[in-house]
PDB file of N, CA and C in Angstrom:
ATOM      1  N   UNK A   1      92.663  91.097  80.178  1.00  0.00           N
ATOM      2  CA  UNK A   1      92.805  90.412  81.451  1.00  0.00           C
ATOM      3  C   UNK A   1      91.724  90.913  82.407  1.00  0.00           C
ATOM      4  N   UNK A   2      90.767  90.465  82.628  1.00  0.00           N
ATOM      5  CA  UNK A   2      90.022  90.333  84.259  1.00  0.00           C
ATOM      6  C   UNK A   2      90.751  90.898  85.069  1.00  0.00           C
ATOM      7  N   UNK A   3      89.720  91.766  85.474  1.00  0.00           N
ATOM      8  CA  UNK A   3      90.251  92.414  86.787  1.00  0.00           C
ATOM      9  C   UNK A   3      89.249  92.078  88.115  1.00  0.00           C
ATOM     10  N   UNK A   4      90.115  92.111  89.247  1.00  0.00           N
ATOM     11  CA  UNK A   4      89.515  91.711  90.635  1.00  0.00           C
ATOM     12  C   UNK A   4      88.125  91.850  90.818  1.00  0.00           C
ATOM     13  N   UNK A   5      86.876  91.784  91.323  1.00  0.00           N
ATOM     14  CA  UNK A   5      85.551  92.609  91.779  1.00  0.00           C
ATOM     15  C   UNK A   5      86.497  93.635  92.911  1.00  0.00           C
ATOM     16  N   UNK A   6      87.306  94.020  93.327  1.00  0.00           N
ATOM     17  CA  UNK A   6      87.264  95.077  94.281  1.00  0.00           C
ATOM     18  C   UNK A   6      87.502  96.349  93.488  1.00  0.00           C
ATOM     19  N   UNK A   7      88.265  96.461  92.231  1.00  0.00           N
ATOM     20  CA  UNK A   7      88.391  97.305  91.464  1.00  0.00           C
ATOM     21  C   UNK A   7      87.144  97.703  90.690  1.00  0.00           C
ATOM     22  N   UNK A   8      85.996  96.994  90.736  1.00  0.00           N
ATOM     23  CA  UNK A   8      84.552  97.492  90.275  1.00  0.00           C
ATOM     24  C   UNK A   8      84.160  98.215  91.126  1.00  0.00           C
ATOM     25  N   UNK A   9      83.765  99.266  90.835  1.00  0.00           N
ATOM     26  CA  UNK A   9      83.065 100.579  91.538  1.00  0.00           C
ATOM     27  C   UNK A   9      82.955 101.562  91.129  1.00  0.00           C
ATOM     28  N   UNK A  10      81.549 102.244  90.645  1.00  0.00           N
ATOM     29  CA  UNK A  10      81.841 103.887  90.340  1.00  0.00           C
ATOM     30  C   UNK A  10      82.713 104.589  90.642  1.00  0.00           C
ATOM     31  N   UNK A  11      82.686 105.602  89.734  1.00  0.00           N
ATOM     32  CA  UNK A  11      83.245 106.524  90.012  1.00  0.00           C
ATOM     33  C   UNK A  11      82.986 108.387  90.188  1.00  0.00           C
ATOM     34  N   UNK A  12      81.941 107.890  89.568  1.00  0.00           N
ATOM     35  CA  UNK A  12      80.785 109.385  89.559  1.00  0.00           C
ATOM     36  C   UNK A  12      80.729 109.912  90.247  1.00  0.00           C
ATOM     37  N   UNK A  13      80.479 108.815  91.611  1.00  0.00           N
ATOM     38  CA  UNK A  13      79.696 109.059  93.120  1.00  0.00           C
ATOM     39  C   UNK A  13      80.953 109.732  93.892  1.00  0.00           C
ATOM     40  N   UNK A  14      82.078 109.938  93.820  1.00  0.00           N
ATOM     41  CA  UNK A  14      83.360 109.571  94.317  1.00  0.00           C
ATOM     42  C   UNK A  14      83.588 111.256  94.033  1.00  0.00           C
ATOM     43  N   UNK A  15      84.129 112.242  95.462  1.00  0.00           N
ATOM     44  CA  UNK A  15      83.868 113.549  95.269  1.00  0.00           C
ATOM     45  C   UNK A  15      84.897 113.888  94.477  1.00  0.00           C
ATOM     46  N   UNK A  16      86.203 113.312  94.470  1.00  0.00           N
ATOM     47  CA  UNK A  16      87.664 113.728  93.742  1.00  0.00           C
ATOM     48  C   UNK A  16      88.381 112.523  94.053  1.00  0.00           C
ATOM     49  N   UNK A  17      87.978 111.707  92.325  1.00  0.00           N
ATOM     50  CA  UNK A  17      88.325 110.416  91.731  1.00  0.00           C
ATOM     51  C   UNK A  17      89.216 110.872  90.813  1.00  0.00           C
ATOM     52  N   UNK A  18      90.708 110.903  91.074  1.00  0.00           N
ATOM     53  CA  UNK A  18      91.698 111.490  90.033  1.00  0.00           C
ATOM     54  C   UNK A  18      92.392 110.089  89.331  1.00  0.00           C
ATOM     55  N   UNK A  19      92.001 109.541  88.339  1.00  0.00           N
ATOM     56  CA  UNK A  19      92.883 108.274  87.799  1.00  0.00           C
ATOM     57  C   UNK A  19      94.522 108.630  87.545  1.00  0.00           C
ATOM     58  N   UNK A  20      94.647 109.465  87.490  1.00  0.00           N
ATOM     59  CA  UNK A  20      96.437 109.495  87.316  1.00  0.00           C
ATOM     60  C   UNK A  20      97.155 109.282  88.491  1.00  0.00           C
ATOM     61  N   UNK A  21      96.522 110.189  89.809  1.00  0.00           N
ATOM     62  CA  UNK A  21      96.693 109.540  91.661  1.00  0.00           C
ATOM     63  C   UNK A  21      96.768 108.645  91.570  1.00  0.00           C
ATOM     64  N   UNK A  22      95.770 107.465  91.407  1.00  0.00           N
ATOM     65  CA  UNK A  22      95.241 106.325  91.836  1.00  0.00           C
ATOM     66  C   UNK A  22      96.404 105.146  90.829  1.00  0.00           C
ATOM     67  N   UNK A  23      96.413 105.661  89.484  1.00  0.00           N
ATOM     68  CA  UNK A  23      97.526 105.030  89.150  1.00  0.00           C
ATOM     69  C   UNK A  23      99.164 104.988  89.174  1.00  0.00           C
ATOM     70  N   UNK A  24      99.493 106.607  90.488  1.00  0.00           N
ATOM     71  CA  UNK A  24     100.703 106.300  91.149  1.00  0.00           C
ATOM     72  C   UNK A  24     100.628 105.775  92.297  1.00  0.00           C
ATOM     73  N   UNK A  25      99.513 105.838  92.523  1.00  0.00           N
ATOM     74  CA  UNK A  25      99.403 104.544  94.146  1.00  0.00           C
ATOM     75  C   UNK A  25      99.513 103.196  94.006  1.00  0.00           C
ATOM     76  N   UNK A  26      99.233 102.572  92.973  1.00  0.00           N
ATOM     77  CA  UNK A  26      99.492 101.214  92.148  1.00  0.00           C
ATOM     78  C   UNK A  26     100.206 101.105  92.132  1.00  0.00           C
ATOM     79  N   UNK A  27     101.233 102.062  91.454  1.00  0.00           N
ATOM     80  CA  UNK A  27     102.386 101.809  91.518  1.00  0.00           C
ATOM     81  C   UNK A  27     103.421 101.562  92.542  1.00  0.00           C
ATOM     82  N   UNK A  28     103.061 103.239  93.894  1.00  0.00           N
ATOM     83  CA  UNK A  28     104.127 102.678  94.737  1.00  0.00           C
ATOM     84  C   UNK A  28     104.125 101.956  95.766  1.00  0.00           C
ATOM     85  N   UNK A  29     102.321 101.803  95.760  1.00  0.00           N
ATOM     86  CA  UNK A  29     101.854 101.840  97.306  1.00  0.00           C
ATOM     87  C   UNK A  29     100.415 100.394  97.043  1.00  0.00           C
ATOM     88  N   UNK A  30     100.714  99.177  95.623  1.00  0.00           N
ATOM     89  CA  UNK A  30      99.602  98.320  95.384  1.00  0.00           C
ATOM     90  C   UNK A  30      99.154  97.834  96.895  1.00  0.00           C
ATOM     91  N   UNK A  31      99.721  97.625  97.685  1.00  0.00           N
ATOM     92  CA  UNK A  31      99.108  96.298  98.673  1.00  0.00           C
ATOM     93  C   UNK A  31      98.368  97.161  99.754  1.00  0.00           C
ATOM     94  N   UNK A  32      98.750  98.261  99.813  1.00  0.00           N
ATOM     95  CA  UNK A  32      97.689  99.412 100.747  1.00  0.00           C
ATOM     96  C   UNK A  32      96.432  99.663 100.098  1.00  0.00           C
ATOM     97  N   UNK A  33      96.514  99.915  98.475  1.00  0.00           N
ATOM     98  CA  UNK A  33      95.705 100.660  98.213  1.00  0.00           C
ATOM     99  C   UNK A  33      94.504  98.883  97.939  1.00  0.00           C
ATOM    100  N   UNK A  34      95.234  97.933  97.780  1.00  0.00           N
ATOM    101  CA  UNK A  34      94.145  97.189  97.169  1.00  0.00           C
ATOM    102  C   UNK A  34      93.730  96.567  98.437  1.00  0.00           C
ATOM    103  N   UNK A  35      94.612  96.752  99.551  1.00  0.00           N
ATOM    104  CA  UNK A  35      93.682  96.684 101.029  1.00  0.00           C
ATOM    105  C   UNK A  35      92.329  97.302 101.334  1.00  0.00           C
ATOM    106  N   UNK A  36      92.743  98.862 101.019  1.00  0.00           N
ATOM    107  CA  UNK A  36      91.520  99.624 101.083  1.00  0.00           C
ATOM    108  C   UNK A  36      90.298  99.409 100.308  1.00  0.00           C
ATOM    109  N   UNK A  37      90.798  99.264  99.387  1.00  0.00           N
ATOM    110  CA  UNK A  37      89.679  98.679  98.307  1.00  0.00           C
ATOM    111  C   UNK A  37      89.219  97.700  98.826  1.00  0.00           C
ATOM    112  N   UNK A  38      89.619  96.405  99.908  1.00  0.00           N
ATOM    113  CA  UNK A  38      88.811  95.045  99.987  1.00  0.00           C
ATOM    114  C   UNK A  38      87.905  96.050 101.081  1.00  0.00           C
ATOM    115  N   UNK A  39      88.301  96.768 102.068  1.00  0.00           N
ATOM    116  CA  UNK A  39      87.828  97.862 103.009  1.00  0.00           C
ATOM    117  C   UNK A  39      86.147  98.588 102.606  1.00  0.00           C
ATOM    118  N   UNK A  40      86.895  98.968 101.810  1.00  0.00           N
ATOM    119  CA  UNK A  40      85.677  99.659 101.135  1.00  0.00           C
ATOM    120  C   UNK A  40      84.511  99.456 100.937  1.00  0.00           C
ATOM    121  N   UNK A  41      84.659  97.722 100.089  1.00  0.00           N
ATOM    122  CA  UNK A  41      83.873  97.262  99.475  1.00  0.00           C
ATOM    123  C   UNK A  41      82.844  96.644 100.559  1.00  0.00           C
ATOM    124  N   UNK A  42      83.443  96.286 101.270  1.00  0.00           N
ATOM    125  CA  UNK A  42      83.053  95.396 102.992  1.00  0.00           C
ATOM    126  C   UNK A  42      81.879  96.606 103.561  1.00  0.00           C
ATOM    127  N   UNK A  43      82.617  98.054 103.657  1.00  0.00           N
ATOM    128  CA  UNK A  43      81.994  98.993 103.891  1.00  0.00           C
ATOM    129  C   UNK A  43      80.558  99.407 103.064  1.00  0.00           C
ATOM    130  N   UNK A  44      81.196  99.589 102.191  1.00  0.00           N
ATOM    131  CA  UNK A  44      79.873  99.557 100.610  1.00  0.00           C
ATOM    132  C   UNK A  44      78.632  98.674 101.127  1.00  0.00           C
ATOM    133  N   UNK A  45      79.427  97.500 101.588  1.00  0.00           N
ATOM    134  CA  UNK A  45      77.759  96.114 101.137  1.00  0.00           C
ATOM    135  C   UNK A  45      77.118  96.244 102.610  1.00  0.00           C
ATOM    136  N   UNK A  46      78.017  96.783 103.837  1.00  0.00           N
ATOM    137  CA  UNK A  46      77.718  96.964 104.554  1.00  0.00           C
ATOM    138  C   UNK A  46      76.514  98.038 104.874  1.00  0.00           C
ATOM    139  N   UNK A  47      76.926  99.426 104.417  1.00  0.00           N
ATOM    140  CA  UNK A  47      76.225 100.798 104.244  1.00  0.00           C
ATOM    141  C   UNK A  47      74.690  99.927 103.788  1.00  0.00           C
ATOM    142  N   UNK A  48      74.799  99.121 102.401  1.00  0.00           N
ATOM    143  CA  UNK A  48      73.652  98.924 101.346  1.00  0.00           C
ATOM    144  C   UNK A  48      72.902  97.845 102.523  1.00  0.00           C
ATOM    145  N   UNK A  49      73.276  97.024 103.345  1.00  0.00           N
ATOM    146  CA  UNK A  49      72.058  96.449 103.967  1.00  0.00           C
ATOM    147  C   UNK A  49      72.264  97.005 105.082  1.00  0.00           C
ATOM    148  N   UNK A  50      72.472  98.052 105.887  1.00  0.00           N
ATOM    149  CA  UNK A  50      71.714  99.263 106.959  1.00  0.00           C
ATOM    150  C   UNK A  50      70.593 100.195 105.958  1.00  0.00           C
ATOM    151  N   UNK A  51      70.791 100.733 104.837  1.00  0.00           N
ATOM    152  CA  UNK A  51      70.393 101.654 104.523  1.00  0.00           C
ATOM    153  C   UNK A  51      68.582 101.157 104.154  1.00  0.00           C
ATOM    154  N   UNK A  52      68.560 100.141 103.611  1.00  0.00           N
ATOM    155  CA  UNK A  52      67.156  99.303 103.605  1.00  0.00           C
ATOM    156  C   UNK A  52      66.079 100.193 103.326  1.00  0.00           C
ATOM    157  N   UNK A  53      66.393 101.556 102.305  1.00  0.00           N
ATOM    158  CA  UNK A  53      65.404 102.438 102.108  1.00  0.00           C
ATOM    159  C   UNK A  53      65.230 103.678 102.687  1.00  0.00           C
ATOM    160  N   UNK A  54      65.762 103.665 104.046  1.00  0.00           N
ATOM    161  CA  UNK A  54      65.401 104.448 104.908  1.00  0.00           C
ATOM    162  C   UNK A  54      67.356 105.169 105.295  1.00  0.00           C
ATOM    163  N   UNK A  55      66.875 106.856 105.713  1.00  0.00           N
ATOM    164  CA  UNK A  55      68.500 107.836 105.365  1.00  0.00           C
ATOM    165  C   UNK A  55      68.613 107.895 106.664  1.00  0.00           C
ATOM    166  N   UNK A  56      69.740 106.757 106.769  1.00  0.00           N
ATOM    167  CA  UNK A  56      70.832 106.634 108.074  1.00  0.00           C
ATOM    168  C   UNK A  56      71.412 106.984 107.981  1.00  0.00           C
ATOM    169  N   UNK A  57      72.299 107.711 108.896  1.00  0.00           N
ATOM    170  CA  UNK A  57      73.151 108.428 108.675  1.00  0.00           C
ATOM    171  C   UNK A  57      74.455 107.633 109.195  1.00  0.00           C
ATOM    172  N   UNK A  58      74.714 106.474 109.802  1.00  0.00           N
ATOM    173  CA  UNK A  58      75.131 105.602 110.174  1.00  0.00           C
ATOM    174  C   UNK A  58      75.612 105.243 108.926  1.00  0.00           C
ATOM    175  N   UNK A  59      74.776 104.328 107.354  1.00  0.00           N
ATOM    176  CA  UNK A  59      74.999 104.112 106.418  1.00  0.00           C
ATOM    177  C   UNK A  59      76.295 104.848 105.911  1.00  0.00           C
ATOM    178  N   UNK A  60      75.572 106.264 105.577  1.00  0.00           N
ATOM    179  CA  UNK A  60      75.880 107.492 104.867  1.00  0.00           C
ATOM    180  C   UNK A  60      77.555 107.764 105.092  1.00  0.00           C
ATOM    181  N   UNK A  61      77.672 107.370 106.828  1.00  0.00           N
ATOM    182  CA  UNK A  61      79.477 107.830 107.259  1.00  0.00           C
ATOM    183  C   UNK A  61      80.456 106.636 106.276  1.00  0.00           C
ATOM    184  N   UNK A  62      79.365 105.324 106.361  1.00  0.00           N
ATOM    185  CA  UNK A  62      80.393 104.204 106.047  1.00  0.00           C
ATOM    186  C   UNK A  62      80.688 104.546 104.766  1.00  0.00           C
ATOM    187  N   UNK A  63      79.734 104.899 104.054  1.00  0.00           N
ATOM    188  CA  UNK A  63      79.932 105.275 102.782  1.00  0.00           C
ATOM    189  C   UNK A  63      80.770 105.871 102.410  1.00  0.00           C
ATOM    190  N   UNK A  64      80.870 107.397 103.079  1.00  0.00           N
ATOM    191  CA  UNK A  64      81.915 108.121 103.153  1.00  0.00           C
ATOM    192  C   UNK A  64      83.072 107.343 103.101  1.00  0.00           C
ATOM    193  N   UNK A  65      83.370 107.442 104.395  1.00  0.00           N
ATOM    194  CA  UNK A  65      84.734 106.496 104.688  1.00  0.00           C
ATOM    195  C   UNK A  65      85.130 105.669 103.077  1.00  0.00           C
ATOM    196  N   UNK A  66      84.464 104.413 102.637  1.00  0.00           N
ATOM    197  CA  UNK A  66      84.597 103.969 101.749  1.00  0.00           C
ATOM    198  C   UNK A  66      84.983 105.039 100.332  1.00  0.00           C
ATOM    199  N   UNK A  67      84.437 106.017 100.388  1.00  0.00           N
ATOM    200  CA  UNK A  67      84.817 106.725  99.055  1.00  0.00           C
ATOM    201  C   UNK A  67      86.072 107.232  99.357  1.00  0.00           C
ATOM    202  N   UNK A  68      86.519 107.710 100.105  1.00  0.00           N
ATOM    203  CA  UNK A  68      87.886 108.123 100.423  1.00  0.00           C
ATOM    204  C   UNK A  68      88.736 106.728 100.657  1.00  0.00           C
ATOM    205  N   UNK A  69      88.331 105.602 101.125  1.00  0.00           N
ATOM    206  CA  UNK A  69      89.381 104.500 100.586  1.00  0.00           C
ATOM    207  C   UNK A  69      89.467 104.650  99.075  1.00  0.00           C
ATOM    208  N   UNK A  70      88.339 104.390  98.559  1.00  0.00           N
ATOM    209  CA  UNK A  70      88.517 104.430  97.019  1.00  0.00           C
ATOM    210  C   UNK A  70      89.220 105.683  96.248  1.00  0.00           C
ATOM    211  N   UNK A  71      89.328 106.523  96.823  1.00  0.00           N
ATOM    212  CA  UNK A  71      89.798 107.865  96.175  1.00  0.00           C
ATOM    213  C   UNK A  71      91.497 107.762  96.480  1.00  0.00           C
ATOM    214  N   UNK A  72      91.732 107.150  97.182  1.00  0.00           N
ATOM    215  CA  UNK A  72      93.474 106.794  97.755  1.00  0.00           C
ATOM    216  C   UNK A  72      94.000 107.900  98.853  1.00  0.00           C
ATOM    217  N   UNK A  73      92.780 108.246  99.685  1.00  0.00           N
ATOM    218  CA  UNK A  73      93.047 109.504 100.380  1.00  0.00           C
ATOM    219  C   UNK A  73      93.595 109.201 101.835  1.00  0.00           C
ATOM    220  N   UNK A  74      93.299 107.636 101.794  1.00  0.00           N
ATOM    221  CA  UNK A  74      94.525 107.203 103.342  1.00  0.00           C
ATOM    222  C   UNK A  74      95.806 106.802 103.074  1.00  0.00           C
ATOM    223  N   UNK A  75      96.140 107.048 101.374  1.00  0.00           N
ATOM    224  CA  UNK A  75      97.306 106.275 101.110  1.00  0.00           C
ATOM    225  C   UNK A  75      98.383 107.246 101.683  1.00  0.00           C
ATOM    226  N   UNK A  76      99.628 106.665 101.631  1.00  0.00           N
ATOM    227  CA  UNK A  76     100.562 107.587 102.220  1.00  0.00           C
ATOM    228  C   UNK A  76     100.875 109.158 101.105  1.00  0.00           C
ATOM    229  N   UNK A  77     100.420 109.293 100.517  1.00  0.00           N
ATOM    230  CA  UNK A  77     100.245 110.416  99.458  1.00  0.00           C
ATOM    231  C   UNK A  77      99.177 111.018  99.486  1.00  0.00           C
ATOM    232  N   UNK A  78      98.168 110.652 100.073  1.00  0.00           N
ATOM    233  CA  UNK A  78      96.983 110.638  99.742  1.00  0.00           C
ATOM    234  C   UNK A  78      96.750 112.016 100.896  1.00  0.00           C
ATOM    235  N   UNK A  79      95.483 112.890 100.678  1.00  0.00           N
ATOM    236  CA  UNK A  79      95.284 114.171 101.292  1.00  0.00           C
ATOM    237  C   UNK A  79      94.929 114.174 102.847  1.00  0.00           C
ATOM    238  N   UNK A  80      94.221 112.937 103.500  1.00  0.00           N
ATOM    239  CA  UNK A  80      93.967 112.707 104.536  1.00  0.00           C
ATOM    240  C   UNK A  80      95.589 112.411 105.678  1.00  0.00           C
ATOM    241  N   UNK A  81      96.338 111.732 104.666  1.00  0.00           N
ATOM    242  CA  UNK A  81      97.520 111.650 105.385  1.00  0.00           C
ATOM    243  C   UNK A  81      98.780 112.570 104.888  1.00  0.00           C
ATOM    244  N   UNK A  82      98.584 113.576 104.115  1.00  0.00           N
ATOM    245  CA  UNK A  82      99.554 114.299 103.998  1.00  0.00           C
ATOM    246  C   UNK A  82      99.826 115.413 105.276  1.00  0.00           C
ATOM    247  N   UNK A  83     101.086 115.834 105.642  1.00  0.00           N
ATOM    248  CA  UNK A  83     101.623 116.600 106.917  1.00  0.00           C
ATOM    249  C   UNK A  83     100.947 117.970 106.855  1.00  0.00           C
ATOM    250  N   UNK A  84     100.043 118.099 107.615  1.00  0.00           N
ATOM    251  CA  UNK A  84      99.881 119.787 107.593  1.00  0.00           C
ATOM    252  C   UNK A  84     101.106 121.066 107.967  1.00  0.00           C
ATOM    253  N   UNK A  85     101.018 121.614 107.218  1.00  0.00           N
ATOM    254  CA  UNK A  85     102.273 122.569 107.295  1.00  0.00           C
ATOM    255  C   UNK A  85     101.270 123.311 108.848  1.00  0.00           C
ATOM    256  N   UNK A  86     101.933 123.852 109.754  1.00  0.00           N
ATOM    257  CA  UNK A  86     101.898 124.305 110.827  1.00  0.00           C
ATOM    258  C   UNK A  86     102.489 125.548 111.546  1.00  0.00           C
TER     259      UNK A  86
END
């Protein structure tokens, strides 16, 4: 079965790409995580026509941002939104 273009994307580039995470976020959390993913990708094509050769750093944040959508790190499990103990 074909899968979406938002689910195409490295994973190399991606600092901590854990597939077993990403496939309990599917599970509990699909319509966030495949939000982020349309997010991302928007972000991605975005970064690729600022970047035009030249190291923006403008690019570089969106990018960011985008790899941590892709990594599931805004999901509600995910490390960006987990509770800091205090």
């Amino acid at each position: 079965m074909p899968t979406p273009n938002v689910f195409d994307f490295p994973t190399e580039n991606l600092a901590v790409y854990r597939p077993d995470f990403i496939d309990n976020v599917l599970r509990t959390e699909p319509a966030i995580y495949v939000n982020h993913l349309h997010v991302a990708a928007y972000l991605a094509d975005w970064a690729e026509r600022l970047d035009e050769g030249r190291d923006d750093d403008f690019a570089r944040a969106l990018r960011d941002v985008a790899a941590h959508l892709r990594q599931g790190d805004f999901t509600p499990d995910g490390v960006l939104l987990r509770p800091v103990d205090g």
